[in-house]
C-alpha atoms as a PDB file:
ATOM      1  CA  UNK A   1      95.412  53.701 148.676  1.00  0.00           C
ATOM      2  CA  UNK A   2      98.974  52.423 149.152  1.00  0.00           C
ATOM      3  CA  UNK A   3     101.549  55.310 147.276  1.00  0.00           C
ATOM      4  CA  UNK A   4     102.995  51.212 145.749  1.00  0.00           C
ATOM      5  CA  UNK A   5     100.062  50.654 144.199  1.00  0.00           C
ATOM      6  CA  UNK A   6      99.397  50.601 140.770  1.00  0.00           C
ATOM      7  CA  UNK A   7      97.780  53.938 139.683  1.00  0.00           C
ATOM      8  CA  UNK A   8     100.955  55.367 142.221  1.00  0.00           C
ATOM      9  CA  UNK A   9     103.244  53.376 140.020  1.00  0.00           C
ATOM     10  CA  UNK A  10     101.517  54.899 136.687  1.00  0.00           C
ATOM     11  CA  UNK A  11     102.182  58.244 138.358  1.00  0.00           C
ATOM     12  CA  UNK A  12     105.637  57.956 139.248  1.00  0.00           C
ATOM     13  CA  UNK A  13     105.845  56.783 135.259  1.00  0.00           C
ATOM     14  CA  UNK A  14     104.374  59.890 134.167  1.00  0.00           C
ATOM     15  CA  UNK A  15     105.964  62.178 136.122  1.00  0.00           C
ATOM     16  CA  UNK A  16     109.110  60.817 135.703  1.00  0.00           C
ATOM     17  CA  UNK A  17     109.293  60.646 131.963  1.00  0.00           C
ATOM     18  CA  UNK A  18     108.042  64.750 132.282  1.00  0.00           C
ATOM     19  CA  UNK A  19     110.870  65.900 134.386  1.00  0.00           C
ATOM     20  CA  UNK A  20     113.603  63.487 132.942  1.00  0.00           C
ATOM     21  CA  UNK A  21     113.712  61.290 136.384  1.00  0.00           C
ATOM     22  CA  UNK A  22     115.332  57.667 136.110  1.00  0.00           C
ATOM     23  CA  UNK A  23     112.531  55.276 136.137  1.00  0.00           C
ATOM     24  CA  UNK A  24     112.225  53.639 139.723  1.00  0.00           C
ATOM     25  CA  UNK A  25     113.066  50.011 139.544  1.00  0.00           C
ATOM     26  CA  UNK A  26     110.572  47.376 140.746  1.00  0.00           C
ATOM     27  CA  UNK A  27     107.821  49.934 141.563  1.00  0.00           C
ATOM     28  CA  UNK A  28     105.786  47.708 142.975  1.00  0.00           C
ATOM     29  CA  UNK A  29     107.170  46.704 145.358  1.00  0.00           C
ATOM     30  CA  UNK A  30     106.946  47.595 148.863  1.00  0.00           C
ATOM     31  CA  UNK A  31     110.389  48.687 149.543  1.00  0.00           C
ATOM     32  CA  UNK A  32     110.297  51.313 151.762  1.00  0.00           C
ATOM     33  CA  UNK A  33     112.777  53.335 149.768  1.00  0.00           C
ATOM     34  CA  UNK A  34     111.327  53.082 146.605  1.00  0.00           C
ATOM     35  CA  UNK A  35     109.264  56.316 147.291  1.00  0.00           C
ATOM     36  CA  UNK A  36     111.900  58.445 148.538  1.00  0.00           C
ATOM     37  CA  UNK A  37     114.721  57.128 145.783  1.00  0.00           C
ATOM     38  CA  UNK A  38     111.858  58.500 143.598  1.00  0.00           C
ATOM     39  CA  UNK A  39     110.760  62.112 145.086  1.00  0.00           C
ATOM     40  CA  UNK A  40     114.263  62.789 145.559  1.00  0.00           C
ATOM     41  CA  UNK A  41     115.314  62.575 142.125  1.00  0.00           C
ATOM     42  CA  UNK A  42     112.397  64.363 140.982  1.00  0.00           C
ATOM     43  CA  UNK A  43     112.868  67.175 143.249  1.00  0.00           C
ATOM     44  CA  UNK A  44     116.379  67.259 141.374  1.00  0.00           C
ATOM     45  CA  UNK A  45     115.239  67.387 138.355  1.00  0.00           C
ATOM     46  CA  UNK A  46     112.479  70.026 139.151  1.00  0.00           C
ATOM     47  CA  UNK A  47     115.085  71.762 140.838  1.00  0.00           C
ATOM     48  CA  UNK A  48     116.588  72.128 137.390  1.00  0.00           C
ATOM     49  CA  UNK A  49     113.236  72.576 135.223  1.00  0.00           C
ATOM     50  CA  UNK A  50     111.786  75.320 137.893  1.00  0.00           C
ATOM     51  CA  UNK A  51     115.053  77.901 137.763  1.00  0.00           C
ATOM     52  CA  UNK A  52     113.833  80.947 135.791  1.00  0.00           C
ATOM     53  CA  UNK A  53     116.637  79.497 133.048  1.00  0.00           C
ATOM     54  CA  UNK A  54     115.062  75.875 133.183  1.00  0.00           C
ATOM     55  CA  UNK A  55     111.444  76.744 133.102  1.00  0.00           C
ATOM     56  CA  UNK A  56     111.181  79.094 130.787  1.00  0.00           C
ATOM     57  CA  UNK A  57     113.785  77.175 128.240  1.00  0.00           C
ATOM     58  CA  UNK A  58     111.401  74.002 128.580  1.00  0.00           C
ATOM     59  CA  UNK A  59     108.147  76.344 127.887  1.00  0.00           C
ATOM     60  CA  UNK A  60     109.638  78.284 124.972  1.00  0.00           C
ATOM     61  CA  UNK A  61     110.867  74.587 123.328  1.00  0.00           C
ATOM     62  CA  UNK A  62     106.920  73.014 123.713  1.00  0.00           C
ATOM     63  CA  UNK A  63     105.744  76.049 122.427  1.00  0.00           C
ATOM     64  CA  UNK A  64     107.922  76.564 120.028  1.00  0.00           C
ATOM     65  CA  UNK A  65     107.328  72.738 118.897  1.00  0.00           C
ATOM     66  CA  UNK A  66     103.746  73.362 119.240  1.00  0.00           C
ATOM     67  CA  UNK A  67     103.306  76.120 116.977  1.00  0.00           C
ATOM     68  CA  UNK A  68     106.025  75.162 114.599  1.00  0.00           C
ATOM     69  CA  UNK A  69     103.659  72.014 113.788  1.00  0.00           C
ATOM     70  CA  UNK A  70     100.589  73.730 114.389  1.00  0.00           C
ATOM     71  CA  UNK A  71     101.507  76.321 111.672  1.00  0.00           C
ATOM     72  CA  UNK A  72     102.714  73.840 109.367  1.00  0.00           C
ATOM     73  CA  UNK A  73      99.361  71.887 109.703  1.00  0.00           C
ATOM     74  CA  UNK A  74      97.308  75.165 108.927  1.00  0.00           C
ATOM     75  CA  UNK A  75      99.361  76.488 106.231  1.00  0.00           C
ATOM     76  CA  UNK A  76      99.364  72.973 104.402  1.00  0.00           C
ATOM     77  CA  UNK A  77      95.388  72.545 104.896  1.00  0.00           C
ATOM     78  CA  UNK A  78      94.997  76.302 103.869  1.00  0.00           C
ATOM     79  CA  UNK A  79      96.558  75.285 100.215  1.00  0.00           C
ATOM     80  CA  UNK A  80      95.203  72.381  99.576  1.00  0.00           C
ATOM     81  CA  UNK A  81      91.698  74.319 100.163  1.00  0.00           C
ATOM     82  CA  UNK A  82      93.227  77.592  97.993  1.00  0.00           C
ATOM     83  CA  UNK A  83      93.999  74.982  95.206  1.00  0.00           C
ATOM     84  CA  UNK A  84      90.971  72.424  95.385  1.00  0.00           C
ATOM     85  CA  UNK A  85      88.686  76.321  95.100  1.00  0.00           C
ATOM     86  CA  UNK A  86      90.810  77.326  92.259  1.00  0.00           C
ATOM     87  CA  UNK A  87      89.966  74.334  89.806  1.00  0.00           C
ATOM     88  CA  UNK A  88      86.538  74.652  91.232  1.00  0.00           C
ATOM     89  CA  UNK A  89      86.172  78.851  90.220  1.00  0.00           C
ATOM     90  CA  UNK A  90      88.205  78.105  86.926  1.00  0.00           C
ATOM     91  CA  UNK A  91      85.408  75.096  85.889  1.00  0.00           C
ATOM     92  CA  UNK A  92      82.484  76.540  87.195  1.00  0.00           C
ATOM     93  CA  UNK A  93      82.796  80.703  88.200  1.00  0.00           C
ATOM     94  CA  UNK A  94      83.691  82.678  91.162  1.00  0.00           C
ATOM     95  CA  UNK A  95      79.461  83.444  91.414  1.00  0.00           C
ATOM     96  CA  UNK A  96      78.543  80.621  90.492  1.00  0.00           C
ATOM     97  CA  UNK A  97      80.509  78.290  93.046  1.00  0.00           C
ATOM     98  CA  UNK A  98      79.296  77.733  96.573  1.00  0.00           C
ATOM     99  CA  UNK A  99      81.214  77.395  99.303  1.00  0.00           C
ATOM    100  CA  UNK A 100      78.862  73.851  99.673  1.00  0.00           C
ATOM    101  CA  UNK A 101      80.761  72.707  96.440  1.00  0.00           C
ATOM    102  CA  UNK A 102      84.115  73.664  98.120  1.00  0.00           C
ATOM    103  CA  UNK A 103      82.884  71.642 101.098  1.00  0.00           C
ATOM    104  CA  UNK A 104      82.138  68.813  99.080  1.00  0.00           C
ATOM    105  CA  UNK A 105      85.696  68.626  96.862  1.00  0.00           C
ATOM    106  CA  UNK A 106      87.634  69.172  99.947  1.00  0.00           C
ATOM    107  CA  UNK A 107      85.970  67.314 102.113  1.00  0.00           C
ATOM    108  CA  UNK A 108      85.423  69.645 104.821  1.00  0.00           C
ATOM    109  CA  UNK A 109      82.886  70.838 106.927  1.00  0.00           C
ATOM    110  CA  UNK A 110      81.307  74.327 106.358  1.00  0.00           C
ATOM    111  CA  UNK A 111      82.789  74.912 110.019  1.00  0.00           C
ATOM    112  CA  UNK A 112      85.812  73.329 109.504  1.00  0.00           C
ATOM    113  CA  UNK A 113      86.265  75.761 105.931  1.00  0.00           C
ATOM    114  CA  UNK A 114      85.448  79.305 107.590  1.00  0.00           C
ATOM    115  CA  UNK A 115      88.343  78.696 110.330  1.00  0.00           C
ATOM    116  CA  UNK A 116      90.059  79.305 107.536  1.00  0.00           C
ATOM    117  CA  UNK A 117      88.074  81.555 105.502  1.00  0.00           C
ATOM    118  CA  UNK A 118      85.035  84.164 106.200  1.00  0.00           C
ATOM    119  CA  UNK A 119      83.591  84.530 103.094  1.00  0.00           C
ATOM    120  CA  UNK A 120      83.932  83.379  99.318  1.00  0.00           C
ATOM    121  CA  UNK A 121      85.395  86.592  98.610  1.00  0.00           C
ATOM    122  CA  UNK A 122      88.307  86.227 100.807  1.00  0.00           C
ATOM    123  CA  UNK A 123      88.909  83.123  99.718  1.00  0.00           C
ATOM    124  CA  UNK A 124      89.503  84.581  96.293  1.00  0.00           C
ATOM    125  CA  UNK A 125      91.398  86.671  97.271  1.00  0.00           C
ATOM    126  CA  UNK A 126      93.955  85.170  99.127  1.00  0.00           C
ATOM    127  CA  UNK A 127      93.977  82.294  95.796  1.00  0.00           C
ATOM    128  CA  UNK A 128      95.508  85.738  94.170  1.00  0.00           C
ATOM    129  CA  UNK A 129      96.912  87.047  96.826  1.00  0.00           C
ATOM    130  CA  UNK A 130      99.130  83.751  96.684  1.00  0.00           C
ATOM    131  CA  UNK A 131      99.954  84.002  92.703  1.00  0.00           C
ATOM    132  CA  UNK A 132     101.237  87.430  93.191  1.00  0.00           C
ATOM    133  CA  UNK A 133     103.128  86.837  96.062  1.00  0.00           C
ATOM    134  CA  UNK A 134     104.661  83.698  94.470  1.00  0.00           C
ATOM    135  CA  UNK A 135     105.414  85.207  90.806  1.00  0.00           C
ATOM    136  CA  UNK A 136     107.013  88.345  93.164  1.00  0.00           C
ATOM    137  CA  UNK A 137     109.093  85.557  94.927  1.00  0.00           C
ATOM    138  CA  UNK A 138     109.876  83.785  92.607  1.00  0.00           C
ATOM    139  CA  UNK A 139     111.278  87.055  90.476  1.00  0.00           C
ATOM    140  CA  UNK A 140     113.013  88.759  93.016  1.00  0.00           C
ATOM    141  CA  UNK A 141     114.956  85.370  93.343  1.00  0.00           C
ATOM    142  CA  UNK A 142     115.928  84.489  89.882  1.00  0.00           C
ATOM    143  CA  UNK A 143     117.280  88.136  88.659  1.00  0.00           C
ATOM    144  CA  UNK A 144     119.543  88.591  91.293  1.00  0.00           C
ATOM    145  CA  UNK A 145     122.469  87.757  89.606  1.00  0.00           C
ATOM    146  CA  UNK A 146     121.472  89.503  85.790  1.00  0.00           C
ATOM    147  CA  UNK A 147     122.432  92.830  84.808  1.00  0.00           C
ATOM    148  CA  UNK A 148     121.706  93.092  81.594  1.00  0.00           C
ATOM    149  CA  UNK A 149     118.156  94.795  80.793  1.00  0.00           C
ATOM    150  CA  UNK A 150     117.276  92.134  77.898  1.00  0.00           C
ATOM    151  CA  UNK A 151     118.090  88.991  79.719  1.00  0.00           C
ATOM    152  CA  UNK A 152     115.908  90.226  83.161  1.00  0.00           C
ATOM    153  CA  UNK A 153     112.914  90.755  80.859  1.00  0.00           C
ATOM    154  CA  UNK A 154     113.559  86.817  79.216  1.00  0.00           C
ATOM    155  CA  UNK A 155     113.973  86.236  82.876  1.00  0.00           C
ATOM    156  CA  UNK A 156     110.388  88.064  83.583  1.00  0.00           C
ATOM    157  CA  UNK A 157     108.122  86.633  80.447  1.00  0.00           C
ATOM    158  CA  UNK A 158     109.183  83.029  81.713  1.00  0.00           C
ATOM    159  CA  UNK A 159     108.907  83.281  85.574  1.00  0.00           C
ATOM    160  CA  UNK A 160     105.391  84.507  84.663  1.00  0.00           C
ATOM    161  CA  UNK A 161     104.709  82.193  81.539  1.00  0.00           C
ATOM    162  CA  UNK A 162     106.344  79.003  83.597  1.00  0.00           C
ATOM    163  CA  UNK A 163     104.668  79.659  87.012  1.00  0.00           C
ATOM    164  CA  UNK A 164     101.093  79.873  85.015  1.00  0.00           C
ATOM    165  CA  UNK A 165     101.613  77.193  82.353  1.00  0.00           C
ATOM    166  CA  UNK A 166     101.900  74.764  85.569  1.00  0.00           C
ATOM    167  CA  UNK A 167      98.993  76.790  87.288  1.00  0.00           C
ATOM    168  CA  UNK A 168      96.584  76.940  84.590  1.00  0.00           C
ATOM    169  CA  UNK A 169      93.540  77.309  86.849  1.00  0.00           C
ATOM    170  CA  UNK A 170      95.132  79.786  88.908  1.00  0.00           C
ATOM    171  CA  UNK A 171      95.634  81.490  86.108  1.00  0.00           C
ATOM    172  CA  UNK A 172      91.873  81.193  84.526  1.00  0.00           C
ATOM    173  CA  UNK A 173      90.741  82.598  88.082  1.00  0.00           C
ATOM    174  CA  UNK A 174      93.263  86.176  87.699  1.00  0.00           C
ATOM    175  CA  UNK A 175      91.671  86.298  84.638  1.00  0.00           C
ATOM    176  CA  UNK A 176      88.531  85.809  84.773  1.00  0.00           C
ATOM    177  CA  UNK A 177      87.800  87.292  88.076  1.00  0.00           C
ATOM    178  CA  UNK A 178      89.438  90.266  87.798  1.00  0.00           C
ATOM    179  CA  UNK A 179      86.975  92.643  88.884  1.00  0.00           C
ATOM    180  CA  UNK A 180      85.010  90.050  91.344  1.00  0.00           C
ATOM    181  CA  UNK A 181      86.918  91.647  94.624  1.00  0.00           C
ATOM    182  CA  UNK A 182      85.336  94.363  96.355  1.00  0.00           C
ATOM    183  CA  UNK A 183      86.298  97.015  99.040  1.00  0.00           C
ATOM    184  CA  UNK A 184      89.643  96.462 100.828  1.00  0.00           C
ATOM    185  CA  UNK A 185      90.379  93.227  99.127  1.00  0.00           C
ATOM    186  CA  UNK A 186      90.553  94.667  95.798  1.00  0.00           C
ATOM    187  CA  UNK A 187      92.507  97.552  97.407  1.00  0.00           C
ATOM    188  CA  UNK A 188      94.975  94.759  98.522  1.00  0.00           C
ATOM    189  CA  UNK A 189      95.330  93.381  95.589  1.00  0.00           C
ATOM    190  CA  UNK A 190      95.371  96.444  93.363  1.00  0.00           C
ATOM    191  CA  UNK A 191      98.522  97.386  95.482  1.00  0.00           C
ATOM    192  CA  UNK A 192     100.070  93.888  94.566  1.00  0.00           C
ATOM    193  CA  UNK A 193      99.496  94.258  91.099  1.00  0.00           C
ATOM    194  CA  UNK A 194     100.622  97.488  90.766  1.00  0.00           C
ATOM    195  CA  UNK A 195     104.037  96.449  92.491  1.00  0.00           C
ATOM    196  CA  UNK A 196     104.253  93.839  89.804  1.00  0.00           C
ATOM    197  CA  UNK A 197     103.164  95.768  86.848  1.00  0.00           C
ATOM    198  CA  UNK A 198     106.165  97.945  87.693  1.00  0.00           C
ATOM    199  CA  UNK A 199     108.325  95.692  87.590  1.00  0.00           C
ATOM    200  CA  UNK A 200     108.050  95.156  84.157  1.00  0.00           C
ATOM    201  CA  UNK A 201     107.153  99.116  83.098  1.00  0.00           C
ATOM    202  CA  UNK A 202     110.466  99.643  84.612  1.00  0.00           C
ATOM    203  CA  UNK A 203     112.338  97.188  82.715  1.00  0.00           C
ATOM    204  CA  UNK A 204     111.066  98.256  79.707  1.00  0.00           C
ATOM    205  CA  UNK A 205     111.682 102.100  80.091  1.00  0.00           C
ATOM    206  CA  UNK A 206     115.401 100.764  81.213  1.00  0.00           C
ATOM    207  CA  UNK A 207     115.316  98.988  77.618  1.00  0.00           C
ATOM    208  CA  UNK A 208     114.478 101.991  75.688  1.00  0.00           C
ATOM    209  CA  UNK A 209     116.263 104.442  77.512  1.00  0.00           C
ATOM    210  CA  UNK A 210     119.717 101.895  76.618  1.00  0.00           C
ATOM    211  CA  UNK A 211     118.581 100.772  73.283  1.00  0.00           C
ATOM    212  CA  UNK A 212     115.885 103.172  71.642  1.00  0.00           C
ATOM    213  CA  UNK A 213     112.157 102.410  71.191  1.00  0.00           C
ATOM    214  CA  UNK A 214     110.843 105.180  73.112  1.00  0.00           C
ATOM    215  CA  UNK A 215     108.299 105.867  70.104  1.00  0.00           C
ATOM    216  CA  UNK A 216     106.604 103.174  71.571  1.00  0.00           C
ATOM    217  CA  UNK A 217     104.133 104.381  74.362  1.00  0.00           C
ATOM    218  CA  UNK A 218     105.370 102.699  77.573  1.00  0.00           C
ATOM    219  CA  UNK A 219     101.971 101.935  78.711  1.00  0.00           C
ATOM    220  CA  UNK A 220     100.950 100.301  75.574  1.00  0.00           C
ATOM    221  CA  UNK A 221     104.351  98.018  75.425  1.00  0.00           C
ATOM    222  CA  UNK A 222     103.892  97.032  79.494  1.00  0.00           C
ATOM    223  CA  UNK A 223     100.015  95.835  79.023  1.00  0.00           C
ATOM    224  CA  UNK A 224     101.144  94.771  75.171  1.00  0.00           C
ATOM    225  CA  UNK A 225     103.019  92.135  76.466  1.00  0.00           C
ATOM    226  CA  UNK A 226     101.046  91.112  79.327  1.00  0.00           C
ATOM    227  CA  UNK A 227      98.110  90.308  76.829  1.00  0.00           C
ATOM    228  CA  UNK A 228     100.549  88.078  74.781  1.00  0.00           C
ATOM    229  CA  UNK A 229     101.113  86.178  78.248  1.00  0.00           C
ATOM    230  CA  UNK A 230      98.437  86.421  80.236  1.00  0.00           C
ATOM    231  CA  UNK A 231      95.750  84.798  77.782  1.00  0.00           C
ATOM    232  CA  UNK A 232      97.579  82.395  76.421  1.00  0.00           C
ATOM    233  CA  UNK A 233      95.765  79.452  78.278  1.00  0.00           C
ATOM    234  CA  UNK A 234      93.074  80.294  75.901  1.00  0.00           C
ATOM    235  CA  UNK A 235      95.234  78.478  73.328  1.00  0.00           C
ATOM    236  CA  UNK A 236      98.165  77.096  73.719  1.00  0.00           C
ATOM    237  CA  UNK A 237      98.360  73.158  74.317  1.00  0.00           C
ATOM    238  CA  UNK A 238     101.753  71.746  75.280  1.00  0.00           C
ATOM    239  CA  UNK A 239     101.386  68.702  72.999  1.00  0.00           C
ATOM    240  CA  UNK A 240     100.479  70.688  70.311  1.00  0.00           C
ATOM    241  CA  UNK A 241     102.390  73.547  70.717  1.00  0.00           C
ATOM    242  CA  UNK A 242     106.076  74.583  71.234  1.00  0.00           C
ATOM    243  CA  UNK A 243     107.992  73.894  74.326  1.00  0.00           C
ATOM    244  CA  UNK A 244     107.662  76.086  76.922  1.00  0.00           C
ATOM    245  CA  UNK A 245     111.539  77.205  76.005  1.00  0.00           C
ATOM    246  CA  UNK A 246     110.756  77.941  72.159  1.00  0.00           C
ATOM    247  CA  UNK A 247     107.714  79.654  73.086  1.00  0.00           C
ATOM    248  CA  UNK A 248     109.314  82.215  75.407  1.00  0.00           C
ATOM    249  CA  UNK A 249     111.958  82.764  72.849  1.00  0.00           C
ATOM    250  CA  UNK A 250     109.546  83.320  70.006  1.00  0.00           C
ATOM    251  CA  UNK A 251     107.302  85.555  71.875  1.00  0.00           C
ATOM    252  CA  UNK A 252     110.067  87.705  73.358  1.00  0.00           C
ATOM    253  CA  UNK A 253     111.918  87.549  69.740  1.00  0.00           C
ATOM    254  CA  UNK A 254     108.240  89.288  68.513  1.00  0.00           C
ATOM    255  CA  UNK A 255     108.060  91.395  71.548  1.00  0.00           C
ATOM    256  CA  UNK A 256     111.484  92.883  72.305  1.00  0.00           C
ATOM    257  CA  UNK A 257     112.319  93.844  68.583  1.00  0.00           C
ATOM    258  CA  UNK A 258     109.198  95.481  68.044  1.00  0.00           C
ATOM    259  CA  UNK A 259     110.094  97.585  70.582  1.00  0.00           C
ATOM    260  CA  UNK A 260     113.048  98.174  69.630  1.00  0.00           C
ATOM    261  CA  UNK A 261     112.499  98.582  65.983  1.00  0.00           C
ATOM    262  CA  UNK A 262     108.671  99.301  65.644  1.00  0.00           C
ATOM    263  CA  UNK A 263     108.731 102.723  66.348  1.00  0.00           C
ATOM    264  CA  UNK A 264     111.805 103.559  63.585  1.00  0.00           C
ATOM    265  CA  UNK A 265     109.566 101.514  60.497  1.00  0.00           C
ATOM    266  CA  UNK A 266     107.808 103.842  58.190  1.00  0.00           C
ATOM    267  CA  UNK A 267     104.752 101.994  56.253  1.00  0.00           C
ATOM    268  CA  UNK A 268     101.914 103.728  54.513  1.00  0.00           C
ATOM    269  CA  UNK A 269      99.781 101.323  55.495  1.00  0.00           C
ATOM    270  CA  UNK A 270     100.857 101.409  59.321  1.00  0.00           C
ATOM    271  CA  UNK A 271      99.190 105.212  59.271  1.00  0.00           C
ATOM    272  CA  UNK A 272      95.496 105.870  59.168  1.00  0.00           C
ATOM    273  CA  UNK A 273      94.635 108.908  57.030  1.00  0.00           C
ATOM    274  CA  UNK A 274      94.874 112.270  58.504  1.00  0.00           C
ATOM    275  CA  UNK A 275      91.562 112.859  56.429  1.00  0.00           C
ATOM    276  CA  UNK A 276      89.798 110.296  58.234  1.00  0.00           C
ATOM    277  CA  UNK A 277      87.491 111.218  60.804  1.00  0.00           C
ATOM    278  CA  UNK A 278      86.718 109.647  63.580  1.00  0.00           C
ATOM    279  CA  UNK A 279      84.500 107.192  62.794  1.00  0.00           C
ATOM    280  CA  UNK A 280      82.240 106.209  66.114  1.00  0.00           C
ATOM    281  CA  UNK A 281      80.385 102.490  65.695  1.00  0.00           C
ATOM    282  CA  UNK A 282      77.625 101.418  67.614  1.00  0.00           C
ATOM    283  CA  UNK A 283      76.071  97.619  67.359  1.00  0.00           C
ATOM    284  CA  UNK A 284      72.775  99.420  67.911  1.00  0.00           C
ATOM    285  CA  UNK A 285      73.556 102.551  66.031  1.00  0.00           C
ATOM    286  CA  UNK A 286      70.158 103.119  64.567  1.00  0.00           C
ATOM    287  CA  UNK A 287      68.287 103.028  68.069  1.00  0.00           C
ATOM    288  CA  UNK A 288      67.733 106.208  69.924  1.00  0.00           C
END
């Protein structure tokens, strides 16, 4: 085969747009310099591209490119498969959701769903593995700049009332499948929420330690307000219901001076009888 023939010609096109070479003009024809103009400037230019410097700079770019896309492919497919599961376990139940039903919403193979996943329990955990992360985020970001104790805890009820009122089935799935994860993923995540529940114990001992309240049992005022928060989905409807603004402000207005003020108020009817005894209630009392 002549080297001026065509599938020579598609070469010296190839190689030449790899290693940056001029194109050759008139290719086809059978001008005896045509081939050497060619080699020559591609030994040039792989003179450049195979120096240690060279090589190595043009490998770390394509992989760099290669991965940068690659990861940005995976990471994008990875939540739209977290979020499609979510609305799934919030409608239907972590147990009683298949991984066939996720197949079928996403439109995904089975294959194609455990390269990103190996079971159904890993997949619920990394949809709260994600809200943690995210609420921890988005936290650390926003109080940066607040020193004073009342305005971080404002600045902690609406991070997490905000970031759930948007993520409503997110938000049925933490609650609802609290206790679904087993072995090291609910290790995991106990260690996540543990961080976070902190967060807020400590801004509330920080509160009474400055401003009084310490009648009120810490543990009792951290998980106290997490129940106002964390069920609200159960009830609230944003076209019934108060803006998400007047809502935080209501809630923390109930909250934060009960603290505050709770402990100090002397009712009768706040105190149960010290000649009460402690009554224990069974449903099925009168069984053996």
């Amino acid at each position: 085969m002549s080297p001026f023939a065509p599938g020579y010609a598609d070469l010296y096109t190839r190689v030449g747009r790899l290693f940056k070479v001029d194109p050759v003009p008139n290719l086809k024809s059978k001008n005896a310099g045509t081939s050497s103009y060619f080699w020559y400037h591609l030994k040039e230019g792989l003179g450049t591209w195979l120096t240690p410097q060279g090589r190595f700079a043009n490998i770390s770019r394509l992989m760099a490119n290669r991965t940068e896309n690659s990861t940005r492919h995976y990471d994008e497919k990875l939540q739209w498969i977290l979020k499609t599961s979510a609305t799934i376990f919030a409608e239907k139940g972590f147990h009683r959701t298949s991984v066939r039903d996720i197949s079928r919403a996403t439109g995904m193979s089975l294959a194609g769903l455990y390269y990103y996943f190996r079971t159904k329990e890993e997949l619920l955990y990394l949809i709260q593995e994600q809200c943690f992360l995210t609420l921890l985020q988005r936290w650390e970001k926003a109080v940066s700049t607040e020193n004073h104790v009342r305005a971080r805890i404002r600045i902690f009820a609406e991070n997490h009332l905000s970031f759930f009122l948007h993520n409503m089935n997110e938000m049925k799935v933490m609650a609802h499948e609290d206790e679904s994860l087993t072995g090291e993923f609910q290790e995991k995540m106990l260690v996540l929420k543990r961080r976070y529940v902190k967060v807020l114990t400590d801004l509330i001992a920080e509160l009474q330690e400055a401003e009084g309240g310490k009648n009120v049992d810490l543990r009792v005022a951290t998980f106290a307000l997490f129940g106002m928060m964390n069920w609200i989905y159960t009830w609230y409807r944003p076209k019934r219901d108060l803006p998400l603004a007047e809502l935080i402000e209501q809630m923390l207005r109930i909250y934060v001076f009960g603290i505050l003020n709770g402990g100090k108020v002397e009712e009768p009817w706040l105190t149960r009888p010290s000649e009460a005894g402690e009554e224990t209630f069974s449903l099925w009392q009168n069984l053996p």
